[in-house]
Protein backbone atom coordinates (compact mmCIF):
# COMPACT_ATOMS: atom_id res chain seq x y z
CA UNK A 1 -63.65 70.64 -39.66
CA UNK A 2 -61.59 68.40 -42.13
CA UNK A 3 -58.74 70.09 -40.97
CA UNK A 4 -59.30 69.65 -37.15
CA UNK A 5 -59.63 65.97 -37.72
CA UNK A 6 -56.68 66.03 -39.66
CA UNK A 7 -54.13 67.17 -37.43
CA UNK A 8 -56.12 64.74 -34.62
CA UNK A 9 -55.25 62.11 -37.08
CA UNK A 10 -51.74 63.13 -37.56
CA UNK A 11 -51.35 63.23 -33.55
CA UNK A 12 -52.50 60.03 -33.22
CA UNK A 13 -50.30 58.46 -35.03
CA UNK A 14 -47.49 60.55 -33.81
CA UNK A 15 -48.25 58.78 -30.32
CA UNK A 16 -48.32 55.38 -31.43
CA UNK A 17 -45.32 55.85 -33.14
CA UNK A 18 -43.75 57.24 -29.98
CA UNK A 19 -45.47 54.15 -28.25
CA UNK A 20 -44.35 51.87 -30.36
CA UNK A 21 -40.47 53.06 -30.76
CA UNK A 22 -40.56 53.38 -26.48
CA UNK A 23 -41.29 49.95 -26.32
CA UNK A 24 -38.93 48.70 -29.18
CA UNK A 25 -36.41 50.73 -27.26
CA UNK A 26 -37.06 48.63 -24.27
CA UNK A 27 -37.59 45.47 -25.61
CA UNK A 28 -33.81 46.06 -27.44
CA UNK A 29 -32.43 47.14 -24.37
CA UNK A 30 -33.27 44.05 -22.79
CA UNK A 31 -32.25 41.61 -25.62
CA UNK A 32 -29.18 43.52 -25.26
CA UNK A 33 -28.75 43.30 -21.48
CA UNK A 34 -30.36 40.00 -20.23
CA UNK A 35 -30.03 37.33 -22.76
CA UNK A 36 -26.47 38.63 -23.93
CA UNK A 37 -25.25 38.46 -20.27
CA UNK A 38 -26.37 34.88 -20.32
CA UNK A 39 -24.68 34.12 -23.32
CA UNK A 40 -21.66 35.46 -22.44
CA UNK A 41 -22.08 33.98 -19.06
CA UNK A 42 -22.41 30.45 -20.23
CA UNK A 43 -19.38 31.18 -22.74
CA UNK A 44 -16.97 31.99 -19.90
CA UNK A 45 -17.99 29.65 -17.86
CA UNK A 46 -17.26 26.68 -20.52
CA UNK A 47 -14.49 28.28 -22.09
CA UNK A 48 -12.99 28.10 -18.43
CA UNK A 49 -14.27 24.85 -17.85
CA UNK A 50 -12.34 23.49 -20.58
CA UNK A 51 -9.21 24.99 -19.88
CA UNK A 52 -9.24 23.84 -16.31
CA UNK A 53 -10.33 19.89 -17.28
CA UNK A 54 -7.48 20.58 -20.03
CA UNK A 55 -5.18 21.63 -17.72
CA UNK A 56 -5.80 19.06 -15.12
CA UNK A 57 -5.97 16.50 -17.80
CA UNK A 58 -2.56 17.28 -19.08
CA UNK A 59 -0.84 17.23 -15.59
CA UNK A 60 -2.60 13.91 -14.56
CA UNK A 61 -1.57 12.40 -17.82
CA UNK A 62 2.22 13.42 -17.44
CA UNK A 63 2.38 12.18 -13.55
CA UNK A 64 0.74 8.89 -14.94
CA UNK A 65 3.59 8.53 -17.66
CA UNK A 66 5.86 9.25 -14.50
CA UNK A 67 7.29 12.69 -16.94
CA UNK A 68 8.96 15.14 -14.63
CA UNK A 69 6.60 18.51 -14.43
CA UNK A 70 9.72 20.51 -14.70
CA UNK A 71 11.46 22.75 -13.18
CA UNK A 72 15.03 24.91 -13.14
CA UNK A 73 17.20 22.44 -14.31
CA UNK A 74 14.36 21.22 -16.76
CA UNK A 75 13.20 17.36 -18.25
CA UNK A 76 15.98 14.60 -17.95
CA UNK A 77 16.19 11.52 -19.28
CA UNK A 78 17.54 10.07 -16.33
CA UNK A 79 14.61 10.78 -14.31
CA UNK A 80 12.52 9.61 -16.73
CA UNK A 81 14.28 6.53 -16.37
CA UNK A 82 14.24 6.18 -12.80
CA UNK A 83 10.54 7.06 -12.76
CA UNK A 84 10.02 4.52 -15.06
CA UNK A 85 12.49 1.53 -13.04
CA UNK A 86 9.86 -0.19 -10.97
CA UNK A 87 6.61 -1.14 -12.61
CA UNK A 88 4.46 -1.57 -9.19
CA UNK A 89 5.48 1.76 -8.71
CA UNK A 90 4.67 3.03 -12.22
CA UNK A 91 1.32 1.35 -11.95
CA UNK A 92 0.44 2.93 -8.09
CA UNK A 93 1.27 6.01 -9.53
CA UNK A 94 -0.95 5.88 -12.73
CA UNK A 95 -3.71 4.75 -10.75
CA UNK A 96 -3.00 7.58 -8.29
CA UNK A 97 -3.05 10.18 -10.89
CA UNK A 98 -5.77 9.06 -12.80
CA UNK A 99 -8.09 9.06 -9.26
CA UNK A 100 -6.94 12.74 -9.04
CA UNK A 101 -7.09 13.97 -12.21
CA UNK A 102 -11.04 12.57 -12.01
CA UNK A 103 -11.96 14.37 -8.76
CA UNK A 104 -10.49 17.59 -9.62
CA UNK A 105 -12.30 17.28 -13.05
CA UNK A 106 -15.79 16.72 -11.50
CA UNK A 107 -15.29 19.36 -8.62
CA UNK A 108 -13.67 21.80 -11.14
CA UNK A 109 -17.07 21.03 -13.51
CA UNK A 110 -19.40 21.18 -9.99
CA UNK A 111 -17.84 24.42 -9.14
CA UNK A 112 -17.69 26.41 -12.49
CA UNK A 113 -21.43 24.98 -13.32
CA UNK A 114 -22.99 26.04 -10.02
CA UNK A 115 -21.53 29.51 -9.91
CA UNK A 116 -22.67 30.30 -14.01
CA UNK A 117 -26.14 29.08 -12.47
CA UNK A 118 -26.09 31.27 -9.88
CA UNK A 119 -25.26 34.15 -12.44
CA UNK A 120 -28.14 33.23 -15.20
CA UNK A 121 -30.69 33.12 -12.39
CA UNK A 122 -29.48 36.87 -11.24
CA UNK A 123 -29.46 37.66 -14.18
CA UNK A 124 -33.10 36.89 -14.96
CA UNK A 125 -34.14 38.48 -11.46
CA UNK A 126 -35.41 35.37 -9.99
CA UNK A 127 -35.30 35.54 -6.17
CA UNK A 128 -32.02 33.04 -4.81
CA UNK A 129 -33.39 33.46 -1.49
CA UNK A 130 -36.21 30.60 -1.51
CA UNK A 131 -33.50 28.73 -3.60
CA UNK A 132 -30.99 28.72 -0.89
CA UNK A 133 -32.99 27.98 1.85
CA UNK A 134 -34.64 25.00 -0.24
CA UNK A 135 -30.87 23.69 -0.95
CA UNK A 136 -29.93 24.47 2.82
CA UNK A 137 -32.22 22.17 4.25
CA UNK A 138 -31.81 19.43 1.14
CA UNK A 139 -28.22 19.64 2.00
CA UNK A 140 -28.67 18.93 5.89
CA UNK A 141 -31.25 15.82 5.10
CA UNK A 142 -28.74 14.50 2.77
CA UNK A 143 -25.59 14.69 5.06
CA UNK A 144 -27.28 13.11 7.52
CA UNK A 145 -28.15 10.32 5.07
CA UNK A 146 -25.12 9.83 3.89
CA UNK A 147 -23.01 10.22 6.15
CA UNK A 148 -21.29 7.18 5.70
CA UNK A 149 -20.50 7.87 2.25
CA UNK A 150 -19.22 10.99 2.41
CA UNK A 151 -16.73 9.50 5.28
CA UNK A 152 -15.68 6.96 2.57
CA UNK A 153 -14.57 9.54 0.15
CA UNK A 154 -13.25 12.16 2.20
CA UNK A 155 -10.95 9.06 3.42
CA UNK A 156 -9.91 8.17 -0.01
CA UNK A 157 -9.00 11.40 -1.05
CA UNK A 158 -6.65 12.19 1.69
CA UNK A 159 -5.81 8.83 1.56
CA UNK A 160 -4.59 9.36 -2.29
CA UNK A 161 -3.14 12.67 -1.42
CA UNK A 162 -1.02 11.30 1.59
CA UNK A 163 -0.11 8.60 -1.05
CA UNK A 164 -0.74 5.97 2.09
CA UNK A 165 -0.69 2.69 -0.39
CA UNK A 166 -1.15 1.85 -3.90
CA UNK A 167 -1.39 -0.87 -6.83
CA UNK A 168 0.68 -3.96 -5.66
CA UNK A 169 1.38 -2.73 -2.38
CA UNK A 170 0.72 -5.71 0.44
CA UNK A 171 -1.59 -3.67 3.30
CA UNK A 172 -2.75 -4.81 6.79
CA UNK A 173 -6.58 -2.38 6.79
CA UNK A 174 -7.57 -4.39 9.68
CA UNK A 175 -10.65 -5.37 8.95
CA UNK A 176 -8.36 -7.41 6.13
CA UNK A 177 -4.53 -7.99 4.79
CA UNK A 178 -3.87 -8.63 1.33
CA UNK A 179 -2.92 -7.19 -1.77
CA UNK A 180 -3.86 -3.74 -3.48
CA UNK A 181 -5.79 -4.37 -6.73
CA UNK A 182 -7.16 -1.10 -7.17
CA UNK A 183 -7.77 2.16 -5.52
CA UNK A 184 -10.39 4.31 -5.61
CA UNK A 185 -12.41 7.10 -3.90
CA UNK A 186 -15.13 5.67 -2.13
CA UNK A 187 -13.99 1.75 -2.05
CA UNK A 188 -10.73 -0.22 -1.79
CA UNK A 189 -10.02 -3.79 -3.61
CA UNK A 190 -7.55 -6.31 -1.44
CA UNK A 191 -6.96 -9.72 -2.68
CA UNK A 192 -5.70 -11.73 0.53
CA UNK A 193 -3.45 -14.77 -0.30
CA UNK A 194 -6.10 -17.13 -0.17
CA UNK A 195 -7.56 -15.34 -3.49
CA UNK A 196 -10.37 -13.88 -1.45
CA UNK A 197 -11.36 -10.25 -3.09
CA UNK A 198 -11.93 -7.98 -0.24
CA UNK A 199 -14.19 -4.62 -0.95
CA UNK A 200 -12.91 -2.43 2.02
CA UNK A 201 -14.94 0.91 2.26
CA UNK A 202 -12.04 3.67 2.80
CA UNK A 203 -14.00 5.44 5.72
CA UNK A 204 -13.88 2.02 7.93
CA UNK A 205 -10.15 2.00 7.73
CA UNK A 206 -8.74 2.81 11.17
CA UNK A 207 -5.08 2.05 10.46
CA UNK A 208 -3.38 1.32 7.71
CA UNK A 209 0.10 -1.08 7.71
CA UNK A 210 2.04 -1.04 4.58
CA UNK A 211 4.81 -3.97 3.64
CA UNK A 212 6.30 -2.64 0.98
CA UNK A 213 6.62 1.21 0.78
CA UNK A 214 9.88 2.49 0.71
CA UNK A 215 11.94 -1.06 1.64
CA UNK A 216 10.89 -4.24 3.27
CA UNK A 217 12.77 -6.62 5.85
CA UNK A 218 13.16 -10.36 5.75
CA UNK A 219 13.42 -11.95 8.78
CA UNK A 220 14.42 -15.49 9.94
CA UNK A 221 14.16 -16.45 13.29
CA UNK A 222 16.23 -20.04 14.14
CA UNK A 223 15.75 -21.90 17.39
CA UNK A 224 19.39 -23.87 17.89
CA UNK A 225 19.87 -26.32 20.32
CA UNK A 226 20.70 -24.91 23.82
CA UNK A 227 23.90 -25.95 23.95
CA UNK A 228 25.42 -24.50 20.71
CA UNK A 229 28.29 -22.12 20.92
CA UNK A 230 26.37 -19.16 20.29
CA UNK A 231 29.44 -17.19 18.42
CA UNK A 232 29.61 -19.74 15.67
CA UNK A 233 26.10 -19.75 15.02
CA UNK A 234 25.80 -16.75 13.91
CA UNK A 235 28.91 -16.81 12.06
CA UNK A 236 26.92 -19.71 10.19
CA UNK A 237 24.22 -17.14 10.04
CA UNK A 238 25.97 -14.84 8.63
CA UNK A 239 27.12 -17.51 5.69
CA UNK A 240 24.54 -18.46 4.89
CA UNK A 241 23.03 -14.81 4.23
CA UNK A 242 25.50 -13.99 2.36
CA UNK A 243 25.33 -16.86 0.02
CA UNK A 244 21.78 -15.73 -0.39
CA UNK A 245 23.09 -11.76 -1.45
CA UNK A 246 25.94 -13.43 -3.59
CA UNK A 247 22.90 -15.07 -6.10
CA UNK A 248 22.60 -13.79 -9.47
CA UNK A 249 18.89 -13.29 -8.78
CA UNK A 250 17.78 -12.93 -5.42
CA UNK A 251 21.20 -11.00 -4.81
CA UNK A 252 19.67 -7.77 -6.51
CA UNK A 253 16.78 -7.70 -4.10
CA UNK A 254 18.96 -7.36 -0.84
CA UNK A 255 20.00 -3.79 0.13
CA UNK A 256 22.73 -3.16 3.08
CA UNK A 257 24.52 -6.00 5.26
CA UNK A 258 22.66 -8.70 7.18
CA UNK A 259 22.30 -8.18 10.58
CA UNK A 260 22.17 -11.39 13.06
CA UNK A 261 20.97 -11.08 16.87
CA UNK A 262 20.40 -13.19 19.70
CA UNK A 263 19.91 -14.25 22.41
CA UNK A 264 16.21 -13.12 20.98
CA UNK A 265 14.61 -16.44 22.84
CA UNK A 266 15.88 -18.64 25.30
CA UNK A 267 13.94 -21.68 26.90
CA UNK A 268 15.03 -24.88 28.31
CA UNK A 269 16.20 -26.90 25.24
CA UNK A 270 16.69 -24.05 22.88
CA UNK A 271 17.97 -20.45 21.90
CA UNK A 272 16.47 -18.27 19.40
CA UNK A 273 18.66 -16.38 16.87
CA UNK A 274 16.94 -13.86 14.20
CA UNK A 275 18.69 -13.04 10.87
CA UNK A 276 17.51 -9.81 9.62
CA UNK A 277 18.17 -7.86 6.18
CA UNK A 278 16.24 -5.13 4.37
CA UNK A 279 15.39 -6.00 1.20
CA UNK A 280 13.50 -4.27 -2.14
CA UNK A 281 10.31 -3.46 -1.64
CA UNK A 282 7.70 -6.67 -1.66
CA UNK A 283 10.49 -9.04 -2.18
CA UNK A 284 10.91 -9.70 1.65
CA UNK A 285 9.51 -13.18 1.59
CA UNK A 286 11.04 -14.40 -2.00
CA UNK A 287 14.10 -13.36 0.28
CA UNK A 288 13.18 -14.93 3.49
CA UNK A 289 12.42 -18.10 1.74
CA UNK A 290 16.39 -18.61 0.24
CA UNK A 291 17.16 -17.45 3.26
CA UNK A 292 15.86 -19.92 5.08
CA UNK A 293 16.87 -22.66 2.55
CA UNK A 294 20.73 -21.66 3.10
CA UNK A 295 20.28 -21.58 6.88
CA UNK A 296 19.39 -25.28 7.04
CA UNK A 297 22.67 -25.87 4.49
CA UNK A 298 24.71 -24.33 6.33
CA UNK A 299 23.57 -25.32 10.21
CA UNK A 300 23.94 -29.56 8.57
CA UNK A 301 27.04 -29.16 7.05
CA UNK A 302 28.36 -27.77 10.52
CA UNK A 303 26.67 -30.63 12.49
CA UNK A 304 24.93 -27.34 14.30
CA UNK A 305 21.61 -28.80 15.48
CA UNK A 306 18.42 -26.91 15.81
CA UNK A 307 16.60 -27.47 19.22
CA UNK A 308 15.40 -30.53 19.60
CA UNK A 309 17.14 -32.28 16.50
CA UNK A 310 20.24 -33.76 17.99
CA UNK A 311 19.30 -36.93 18.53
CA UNK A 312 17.72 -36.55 14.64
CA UNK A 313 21.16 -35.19 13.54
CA UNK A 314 23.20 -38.00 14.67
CA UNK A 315 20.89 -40.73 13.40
CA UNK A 316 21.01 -38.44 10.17
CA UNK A 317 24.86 -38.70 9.98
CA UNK A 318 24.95 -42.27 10.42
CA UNK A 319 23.26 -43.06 7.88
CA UNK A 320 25.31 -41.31 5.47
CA UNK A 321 27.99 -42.79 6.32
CA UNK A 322 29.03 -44.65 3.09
CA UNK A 323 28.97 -48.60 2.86
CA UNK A 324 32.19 -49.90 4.51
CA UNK A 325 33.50 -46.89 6.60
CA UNK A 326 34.10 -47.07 9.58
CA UNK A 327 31.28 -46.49 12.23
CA UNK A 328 31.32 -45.13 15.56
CA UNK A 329 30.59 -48.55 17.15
CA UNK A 330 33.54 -50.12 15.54
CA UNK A 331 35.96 -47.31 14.68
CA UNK A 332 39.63 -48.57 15.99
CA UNK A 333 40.92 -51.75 17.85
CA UNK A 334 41.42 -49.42 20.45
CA UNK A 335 38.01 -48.71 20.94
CA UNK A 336 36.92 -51.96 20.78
CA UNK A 337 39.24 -53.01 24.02
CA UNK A 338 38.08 -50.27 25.69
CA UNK A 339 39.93 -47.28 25.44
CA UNK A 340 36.29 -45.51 24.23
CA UNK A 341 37.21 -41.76 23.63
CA UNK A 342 34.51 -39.36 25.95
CA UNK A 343 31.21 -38.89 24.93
CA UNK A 344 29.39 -35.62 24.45
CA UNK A 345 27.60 -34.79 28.11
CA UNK A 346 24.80 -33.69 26.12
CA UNK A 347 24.60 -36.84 24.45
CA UNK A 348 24.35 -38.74 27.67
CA UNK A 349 20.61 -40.08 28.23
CA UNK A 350 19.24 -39.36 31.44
CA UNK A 351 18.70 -42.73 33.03
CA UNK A 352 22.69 -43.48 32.43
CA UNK A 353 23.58 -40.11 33.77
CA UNK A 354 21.21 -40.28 37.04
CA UNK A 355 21.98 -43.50 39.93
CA UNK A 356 18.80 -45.39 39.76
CA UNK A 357 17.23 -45.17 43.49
CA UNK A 358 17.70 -48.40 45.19
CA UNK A 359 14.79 -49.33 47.40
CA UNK A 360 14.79 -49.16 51.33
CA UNK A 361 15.93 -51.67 53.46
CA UNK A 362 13.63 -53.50 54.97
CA UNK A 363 13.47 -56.11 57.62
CA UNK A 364 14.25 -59.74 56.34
CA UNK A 365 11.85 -62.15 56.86
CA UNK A 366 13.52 -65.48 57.42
């Protein structure tokens, strides 16, 4: 009998220890499996995470510093230099890489983070079905919703990756005209010349003018007096522009030859002339403006009137006649007895040039 109970005894514990090893066997094997496939999950994903924000990072920063990426013939200084020549240009494309660089950082950290999500809950044997359905329909409420805003952003980043405007540049959106003080995904900042800060949302742009991308024009548009010879104003245009290009300062800005065409307008005391030249970007009205102040220089000093200013012009040049020179109403004795040289026809006022109408004959009363 003692030994009968035993060798029970001895099976018994022979079975729990075959119990208990089964289900330290299976509790190992799935400390082994499950949590180290989530640890190694979540290490790949942020050890790629950080390369790709690194990487990003690093090419944002170098466009930003405006350092060549590189390429067969290498890193020169000289394009460093030229990258480096215009500071609006420096500053659109810092702000332009910087805008980047931050969306591919948060979609690179959106993308990596949902798909290691996607693996931990597999990985645990949760269903994804309910999950996906649940984040289908959250997804359609939400576009609906915002709608708008996802417009706005989808328009700034093509808008950035079209490189339509930047910093500094001078933009007609529309809905305003102004300025570019900064650019960014979901919101554009214009400050219009009246110092007004515009807040344009980047989804409401319909068109988009630019100024001053690539090279700007200044133009000048003169109305002469009708009766000018036409040839010689524009040879005074023409002067005058290129007293403007021949300035120390202002010079620099002016790219190419002036260009001067007419008849652009002709009414009934006047015909319009335009002087035209491409200038650096943004500097088309600091052009426009000398311009303008050489045209009038040159136009007096060739007794050229603008329409309507003869009269003006000739009261003008009388009184600069100096004290004691001659004027026209007592230049020679010759003059004075009669022998008047011929006067300008289109100096001639109208009531000296037209027969005053006599009135009809009547009968006489008597």
């Amino acid at each position: 009998m003692p030994a009968v109970l035993v060798a029970a005894t001895q099976d018994g514990t022979k079975a729990d220890d075959q119990e208990y090893g089964e289900w330290l066997g299976e509790w190992g094997a799935w400390f082994l499996g499950v949590p180290l496939r989530i640890v190694l999950i979540i290490v790949i994903s942020t050890i790629a995470l950080l390369v790709l924000r690194h990487v990003i990072s690093g090419v944002a920063r170098r466009v930003a510093e405006g350092e060549p990426t590189g390429g067969v013939l290498g890193r020169t200084e000289v394009g460093s230099v030229l990258l480096r020549a215009n500071p609006l240009a420096s500053a659109r494309r810092a702000q332009r890489a910087r805008t980047i660089g931050s969306v591919l950082r948060s979609t690179a950290s959106i993308v990596v983070g949902s798909l290691a999500a996607v693996l931990v809950l597999d990985a645990l044997g949760v269903n994804l079905a309910p999950f996906i359905a649940s984040a289908g329909i959250v997804g359609v409420a939400v576009g609906f919703g915002a709608q708008s805003l996802v417009k706005d952003f989808l328009s700034g980043l093509f808008m950035l990756l079209e490189d339509q405007y930047g910093v500094g540049d001078v933009v007609d959106v529309g809905v305003a005209t102004g300025t570019v003080e900064a650019v960014g995904l979901r919101v554009t900042r214009l400050r219009d010349k009246d110092g007004t800060l515009w807040y344009v949302p980047n989804g409401s742009m319909l068109r988009v003018g630019n100024s001053t991308q690539g090279f700007s024009t200044a133009v000048v548009e003169v109305d002469v007096d009708y009766f000018v010879d036409l040839d010689e104003a524009r040879a005074l245009l023409t002067e005058a522009a290129r007293s403007v290009a021949a300035d120390p300062v202002v010079g620099a800005y002016l790219q190419g030859e002036p260009t001067v065409t007419g008849a652009e307008k002709l009414a009934a005391d006047a015909v319009g002339l335009r002087l035209s030249v491409r200038t650096a970007p943004a500097m088309q009205w600091e052009v426009a403006r000398h311009l303008r102040v050489a045209v009038r220089r040159v136009l007096e000093e060739a007794d050229v009137p603008l329409a309507g200013q003869r009269d003006a012009l000739a009261a003008h040049r009388e009184r600069a006649v100096a004290p004691g020179a001659a004027t026209p109403e007592a230049a020679t004795p010759e003059a004075a007895d009669g022998d008047v040289p011929p006067r300008d026809p289109h100096d001639t006022p109208v009531h000296d040039a037209v027969e005053p109408r006599r009135p009809p004959a009547g009968p006489t009363t008597g």
